[in-house]
Protein backbone atom coordinates (compact mmCIF):
# COMPACT_ATOMS: atom_id res chain seq x y z
CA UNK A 1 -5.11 -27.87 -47.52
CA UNK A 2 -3.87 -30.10 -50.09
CA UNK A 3 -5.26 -30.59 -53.60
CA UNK A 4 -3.78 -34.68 -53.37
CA UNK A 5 -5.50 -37.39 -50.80
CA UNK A 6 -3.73 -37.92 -48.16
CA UNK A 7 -6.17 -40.89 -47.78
CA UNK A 8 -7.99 -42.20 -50.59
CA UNK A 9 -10.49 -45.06 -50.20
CA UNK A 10 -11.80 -46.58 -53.10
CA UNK A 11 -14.34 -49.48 -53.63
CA UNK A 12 -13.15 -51.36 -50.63
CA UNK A 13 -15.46 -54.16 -49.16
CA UNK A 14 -15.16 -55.32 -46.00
CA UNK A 15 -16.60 -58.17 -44.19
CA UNK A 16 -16.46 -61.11 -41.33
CA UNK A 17 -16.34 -64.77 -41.20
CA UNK A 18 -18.05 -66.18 -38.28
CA UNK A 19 -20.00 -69.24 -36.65
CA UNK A 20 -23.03 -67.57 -37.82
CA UNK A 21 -21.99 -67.28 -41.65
CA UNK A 22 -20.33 -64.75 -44.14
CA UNK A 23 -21.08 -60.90 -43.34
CA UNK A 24 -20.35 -57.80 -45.22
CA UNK A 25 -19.94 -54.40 -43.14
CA UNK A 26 -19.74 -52.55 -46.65
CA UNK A 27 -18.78 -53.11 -50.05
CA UNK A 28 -17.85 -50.57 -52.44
CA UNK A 29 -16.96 -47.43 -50.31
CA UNK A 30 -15.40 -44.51 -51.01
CA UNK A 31 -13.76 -42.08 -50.04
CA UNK A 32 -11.18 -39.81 -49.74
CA UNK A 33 -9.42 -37.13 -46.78
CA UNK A 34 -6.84 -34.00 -48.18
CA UNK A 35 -4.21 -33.43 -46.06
CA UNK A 36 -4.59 -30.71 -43.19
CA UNK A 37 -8.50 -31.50 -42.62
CA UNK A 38 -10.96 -32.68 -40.27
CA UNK A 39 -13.22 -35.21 -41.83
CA UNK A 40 -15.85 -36.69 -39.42
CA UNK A 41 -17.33 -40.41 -40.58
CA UNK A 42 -20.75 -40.18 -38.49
CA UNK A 43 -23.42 -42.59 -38.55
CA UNK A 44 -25.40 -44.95 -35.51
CA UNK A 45 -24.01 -48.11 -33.89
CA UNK A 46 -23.60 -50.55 -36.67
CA UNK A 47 -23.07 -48.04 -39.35
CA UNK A 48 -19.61 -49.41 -40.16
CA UNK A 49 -17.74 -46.69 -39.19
CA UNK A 50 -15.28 -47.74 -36.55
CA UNK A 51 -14.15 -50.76 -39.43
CA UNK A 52 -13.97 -48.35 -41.78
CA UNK A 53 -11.55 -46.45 -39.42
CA UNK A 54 -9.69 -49.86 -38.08
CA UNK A 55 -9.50 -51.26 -42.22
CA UNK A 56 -7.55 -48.23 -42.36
CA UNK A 57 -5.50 -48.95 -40.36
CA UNK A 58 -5.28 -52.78 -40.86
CA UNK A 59 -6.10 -53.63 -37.16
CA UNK A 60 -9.42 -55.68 -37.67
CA UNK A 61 -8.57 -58.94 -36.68
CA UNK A 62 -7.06 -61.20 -38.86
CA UNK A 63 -8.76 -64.54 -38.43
CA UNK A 64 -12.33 -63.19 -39.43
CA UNK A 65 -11.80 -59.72 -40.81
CA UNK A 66 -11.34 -59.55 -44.68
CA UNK A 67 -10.57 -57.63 -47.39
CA UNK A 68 -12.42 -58.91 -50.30
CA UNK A 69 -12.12 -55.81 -52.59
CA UNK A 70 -10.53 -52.51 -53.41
CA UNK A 71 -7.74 -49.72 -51.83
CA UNK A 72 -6.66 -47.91 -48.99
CA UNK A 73 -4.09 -45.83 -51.01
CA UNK A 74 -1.97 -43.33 -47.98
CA UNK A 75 0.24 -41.10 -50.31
CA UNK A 76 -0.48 -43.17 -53.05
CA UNK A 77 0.71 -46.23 -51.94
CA UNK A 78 -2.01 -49.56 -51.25
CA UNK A 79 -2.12 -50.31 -47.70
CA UNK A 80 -3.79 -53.41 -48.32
CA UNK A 81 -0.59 -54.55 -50.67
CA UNK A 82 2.00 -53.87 -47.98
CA UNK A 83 3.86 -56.94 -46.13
CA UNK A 84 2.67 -56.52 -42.16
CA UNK A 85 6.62 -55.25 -41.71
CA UNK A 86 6.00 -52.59 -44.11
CA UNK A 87 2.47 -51.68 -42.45
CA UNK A 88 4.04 -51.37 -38.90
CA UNK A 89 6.59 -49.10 -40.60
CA UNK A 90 3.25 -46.70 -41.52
CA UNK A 91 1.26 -47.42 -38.25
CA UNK A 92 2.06 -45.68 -35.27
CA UNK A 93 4.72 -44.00 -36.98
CA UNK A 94 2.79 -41.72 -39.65
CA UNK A 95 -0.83 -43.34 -38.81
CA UNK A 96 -1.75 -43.17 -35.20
CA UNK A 97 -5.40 -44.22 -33.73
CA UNK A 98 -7.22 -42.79 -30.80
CA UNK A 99 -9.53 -45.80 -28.62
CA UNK A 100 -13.21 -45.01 -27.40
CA UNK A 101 -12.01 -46.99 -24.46
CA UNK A 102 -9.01 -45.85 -23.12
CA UNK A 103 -8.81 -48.23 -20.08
CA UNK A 104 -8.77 -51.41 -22.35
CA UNK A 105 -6.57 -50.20 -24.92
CA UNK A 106 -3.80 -49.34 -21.84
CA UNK A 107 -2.27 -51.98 -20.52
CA UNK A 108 -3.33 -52.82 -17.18
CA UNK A 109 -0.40 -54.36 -15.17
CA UNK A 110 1.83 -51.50 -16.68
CA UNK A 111 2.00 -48.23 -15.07
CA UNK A 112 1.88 -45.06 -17.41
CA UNK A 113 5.28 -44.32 -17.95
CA UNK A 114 6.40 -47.49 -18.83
CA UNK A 115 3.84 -47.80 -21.75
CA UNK A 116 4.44 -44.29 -22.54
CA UNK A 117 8.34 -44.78 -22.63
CA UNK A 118 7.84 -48.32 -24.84
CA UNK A 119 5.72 -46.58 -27.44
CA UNK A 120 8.35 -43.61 -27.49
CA UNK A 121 11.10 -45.93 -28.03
CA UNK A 122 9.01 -48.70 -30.44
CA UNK A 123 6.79 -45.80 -33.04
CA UNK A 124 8.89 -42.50 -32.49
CA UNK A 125 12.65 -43.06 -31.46
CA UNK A 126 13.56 -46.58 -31.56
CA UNK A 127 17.28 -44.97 -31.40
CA UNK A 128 16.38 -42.96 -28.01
CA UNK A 129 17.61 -43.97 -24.76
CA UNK A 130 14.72 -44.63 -21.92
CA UNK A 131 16.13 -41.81 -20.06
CA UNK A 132 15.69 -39.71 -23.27
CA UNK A 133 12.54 -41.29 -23.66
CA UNK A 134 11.41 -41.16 -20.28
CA UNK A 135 12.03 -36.93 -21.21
CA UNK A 136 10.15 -37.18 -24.56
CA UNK A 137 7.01 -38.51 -22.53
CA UNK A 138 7.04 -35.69 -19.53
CA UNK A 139 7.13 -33.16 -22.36
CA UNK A 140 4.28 -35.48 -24.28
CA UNK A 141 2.12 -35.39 -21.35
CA UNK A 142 2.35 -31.83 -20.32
CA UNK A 143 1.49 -30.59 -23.68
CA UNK A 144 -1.73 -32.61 -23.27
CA UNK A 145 -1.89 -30.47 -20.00
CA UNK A 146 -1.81 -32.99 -17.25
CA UNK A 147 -0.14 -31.02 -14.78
CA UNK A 148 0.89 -33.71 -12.35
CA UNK A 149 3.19 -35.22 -14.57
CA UNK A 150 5.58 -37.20 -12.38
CA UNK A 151 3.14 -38.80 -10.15
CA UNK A 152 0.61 -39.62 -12.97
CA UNK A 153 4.09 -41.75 -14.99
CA UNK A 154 3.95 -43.41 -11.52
CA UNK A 155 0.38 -44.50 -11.90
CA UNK A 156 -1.48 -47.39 -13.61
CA UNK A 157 -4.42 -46.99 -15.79
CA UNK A 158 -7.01 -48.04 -13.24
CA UNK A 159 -6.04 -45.43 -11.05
CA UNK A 160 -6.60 -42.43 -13.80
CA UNK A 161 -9.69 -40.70 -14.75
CA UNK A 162 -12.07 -41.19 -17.94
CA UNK A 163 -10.58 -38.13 -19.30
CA UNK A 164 -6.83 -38.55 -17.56
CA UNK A 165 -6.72 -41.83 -19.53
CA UNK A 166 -7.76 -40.36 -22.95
CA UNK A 167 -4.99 -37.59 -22.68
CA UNK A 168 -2.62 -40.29 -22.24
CA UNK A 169 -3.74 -41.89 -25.06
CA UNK A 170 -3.22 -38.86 -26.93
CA UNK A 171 0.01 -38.32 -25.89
CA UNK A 172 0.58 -41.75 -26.90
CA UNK A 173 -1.07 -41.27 -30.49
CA UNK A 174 1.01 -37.79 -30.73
CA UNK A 175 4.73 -39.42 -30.06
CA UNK A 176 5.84 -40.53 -33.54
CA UNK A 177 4.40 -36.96 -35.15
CA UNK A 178 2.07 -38.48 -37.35
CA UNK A 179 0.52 -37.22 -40.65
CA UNK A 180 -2.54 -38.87 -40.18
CA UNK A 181 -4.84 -39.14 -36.31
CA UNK A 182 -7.49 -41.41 -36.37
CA UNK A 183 -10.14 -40.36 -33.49
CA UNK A 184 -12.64 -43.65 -33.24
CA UNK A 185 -15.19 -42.03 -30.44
CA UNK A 186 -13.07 -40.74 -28.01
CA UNK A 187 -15.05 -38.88 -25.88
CA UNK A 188 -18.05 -40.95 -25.70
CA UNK A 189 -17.37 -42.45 -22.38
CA UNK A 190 -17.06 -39.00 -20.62
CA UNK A 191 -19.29 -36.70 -19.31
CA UNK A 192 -19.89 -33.31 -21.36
CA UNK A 193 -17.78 -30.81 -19.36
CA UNK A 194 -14.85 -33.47 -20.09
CA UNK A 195 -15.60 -33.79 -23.49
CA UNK A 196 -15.23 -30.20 -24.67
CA UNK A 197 -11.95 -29.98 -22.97
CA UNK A 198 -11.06 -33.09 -25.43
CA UNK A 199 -12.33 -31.81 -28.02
CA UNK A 200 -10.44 -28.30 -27.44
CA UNK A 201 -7.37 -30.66 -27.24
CA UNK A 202 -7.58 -32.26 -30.02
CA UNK A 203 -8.26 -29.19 -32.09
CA UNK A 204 -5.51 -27.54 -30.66
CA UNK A 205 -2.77 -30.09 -31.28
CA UNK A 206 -4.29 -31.11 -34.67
CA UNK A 207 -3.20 -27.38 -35.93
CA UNK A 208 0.35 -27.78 -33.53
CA UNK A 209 1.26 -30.58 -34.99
CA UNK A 210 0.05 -29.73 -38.68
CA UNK A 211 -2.10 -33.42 -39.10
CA UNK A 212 -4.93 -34.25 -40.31
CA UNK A 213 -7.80 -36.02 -38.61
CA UNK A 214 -10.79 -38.55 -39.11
CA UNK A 215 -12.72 -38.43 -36.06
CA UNK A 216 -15.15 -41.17 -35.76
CA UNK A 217 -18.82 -40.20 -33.76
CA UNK A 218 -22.27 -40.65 -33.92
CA UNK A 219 -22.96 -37.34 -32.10
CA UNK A 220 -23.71 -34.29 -34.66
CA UNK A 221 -22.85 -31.53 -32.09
CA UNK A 222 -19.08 -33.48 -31.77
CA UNK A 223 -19.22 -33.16 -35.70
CA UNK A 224 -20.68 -29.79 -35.54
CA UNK A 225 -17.76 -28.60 -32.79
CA UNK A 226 -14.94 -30.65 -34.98
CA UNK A 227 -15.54 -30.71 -38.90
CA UNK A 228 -14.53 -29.34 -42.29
CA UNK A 229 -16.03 -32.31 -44.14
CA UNK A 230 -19.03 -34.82 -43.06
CA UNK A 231 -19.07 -38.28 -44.49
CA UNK A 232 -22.60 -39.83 -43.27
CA UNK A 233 -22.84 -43.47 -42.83
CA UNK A 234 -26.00 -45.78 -42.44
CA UNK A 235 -25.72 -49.70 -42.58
CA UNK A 236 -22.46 -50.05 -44.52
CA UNK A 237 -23.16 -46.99 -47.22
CA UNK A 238 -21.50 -43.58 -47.52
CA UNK A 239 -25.27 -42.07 -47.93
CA UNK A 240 -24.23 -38.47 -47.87
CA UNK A 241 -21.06 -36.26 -47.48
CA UNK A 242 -20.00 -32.32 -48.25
CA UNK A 243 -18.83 -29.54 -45.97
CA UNK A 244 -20.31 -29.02 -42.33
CA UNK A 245 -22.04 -25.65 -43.89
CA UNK A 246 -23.55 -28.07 -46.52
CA UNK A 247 -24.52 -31.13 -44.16
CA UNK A 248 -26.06 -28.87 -41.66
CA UNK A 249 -27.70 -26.34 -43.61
CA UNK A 250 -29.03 -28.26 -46.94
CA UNK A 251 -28.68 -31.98 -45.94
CA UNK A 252 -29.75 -34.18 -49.09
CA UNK A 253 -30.04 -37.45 -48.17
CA UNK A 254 -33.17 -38.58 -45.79
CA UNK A 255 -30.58 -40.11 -42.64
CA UNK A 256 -29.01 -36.94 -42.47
CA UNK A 257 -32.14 -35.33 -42.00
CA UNK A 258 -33.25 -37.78 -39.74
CA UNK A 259 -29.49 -37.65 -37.44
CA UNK A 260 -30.45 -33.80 -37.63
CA UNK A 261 -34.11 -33.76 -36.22
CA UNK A 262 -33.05 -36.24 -33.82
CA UNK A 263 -30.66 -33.23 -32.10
CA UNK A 264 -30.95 -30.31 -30.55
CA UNK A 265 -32.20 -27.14 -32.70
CA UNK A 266 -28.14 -26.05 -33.47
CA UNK A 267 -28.36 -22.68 -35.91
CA UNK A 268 -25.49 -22.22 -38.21
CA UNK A 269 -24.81 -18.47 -39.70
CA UNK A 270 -27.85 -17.08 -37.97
CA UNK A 271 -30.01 -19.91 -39.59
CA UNK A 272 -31.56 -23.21 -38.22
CA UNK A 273 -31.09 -26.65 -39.38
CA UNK A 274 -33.92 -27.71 -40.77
């Protein structure tokens, strides 16, 4: 693991303009993630950490998202300074983002292969011809082990599984190599035998492919299963965050208790969380 952030946030504030009024999600977090970790942001619905994970990758919506204060710094350099060419030139290419909803973040009236073959040839090889590409997304989709490869290209979204649909995404998310992988609840929607499989897959190609990950949940056994480092969120502030042997053994902060009791007894080295 690196000694220099891969991703440093510092003092950013983040907030909405809508027909209600003015809201802030947070203001003043920070935070930073080394290169070659896992780093899970959990919290509850309405915590603020899915914008925390979108600021990051400048996809909350334009027309009432802003950015009122502070820095996303990726190897040094302020996302929130870059042009929107220069951002696409870091998204998808060295940032990629994994959906909670893979069905609505596919595109519906396109079947598999063609979205995997346009994301190949947009993020990843711009250069590559679609039969090349059209190669470069078998290979991406075997590797996250759908075995029917050929028929599944043919297929639209609809006609996938839950957890079909997420590896897909993750092939997606894996086809430009990227430094950084984004996970914003992406096993939520499936049952639990599903989910560990996912969860396997992701851990698996995270050390493959040498990246580093913030995986977004509100579940602590996910966390538990995934992490090196816990940042805890409640209502817009980073209450709490250390190691997983720290968070689950000596929690500090009163939510993290709370998020603890409200789980299953897990022990950890022979001891339970208390």
């Amino acid at each position: 693991m690196s000694n220099h952030p891969l991703i440093e946030v510092s003092n950013l504030s983040v907030g909405f303009n809508t027909k209600k009024g003015d809201t802030t999600v947070f203001s003043g977090l920070s935070f930073e993630i080394h290169a070659g970790e896992t780093v899970c942001l959990v919290g509850e619905s309405g915590s603020g950490k899915s914008v925390a994970a979108k600021s990051i990758m400048q996809l909350l919506p334009e027309a009432t998202a802003s950015y009122r204060k502070g820095q996303i710094l990726f190897e040094g350099k302020d996302l929130l300074a870059l042009s929107e060419k220069e951002m696409d030139a870091i998204r998808g290419q060295q940032m990629a983002m994994i959906f909670q909803d893979a069905l609505s973040a596919l595109n519906p009236v396109y079947t598999i292969g063609t979205q995997m073959v346009d994301v190949i040839r947009l993020h990843a090889s711009p250069k590559l011809s679609r039969k090349g590409a059209l190669a470069e997304a078998k290979q991406l989709l075997q590797q996250v082990e759908i075995r029917n490869v050929d028929e599944v290209m043919k297929q639209y979204p609809f006609q996938l599984s839950g957890g079909m649909r997420q590896r897909v995404m993750i092939a997606m998310a894996l086809s430009s190599k990227p430094k950084l992988l984004l996970a914003d609840e992406p096993t939520t929607a499936l049952d639990v035998t599903v989910q560990a499989h996912i969860l396997k897959l992701i851990r698996r190609l995270k050390q493959q492919y040498g990246m580093t990950l913030l995986f977004i949940t509100h579940d602590l056994g996910v966390v538990y299963e995934m992490a090196d480092r816990v940042l805890v969120m409640n209502k817009g502030e980073l209450v709490e965050q250390g190691t997983k042997e720290q968070i689950f053994t000596n929690p500090q902060h009163s939510y993290t208790r709370k998020l603890l009791n409200s789980m299953p007894r897990i022990y950890f080295k022979g001891e339970a969380t208390k």
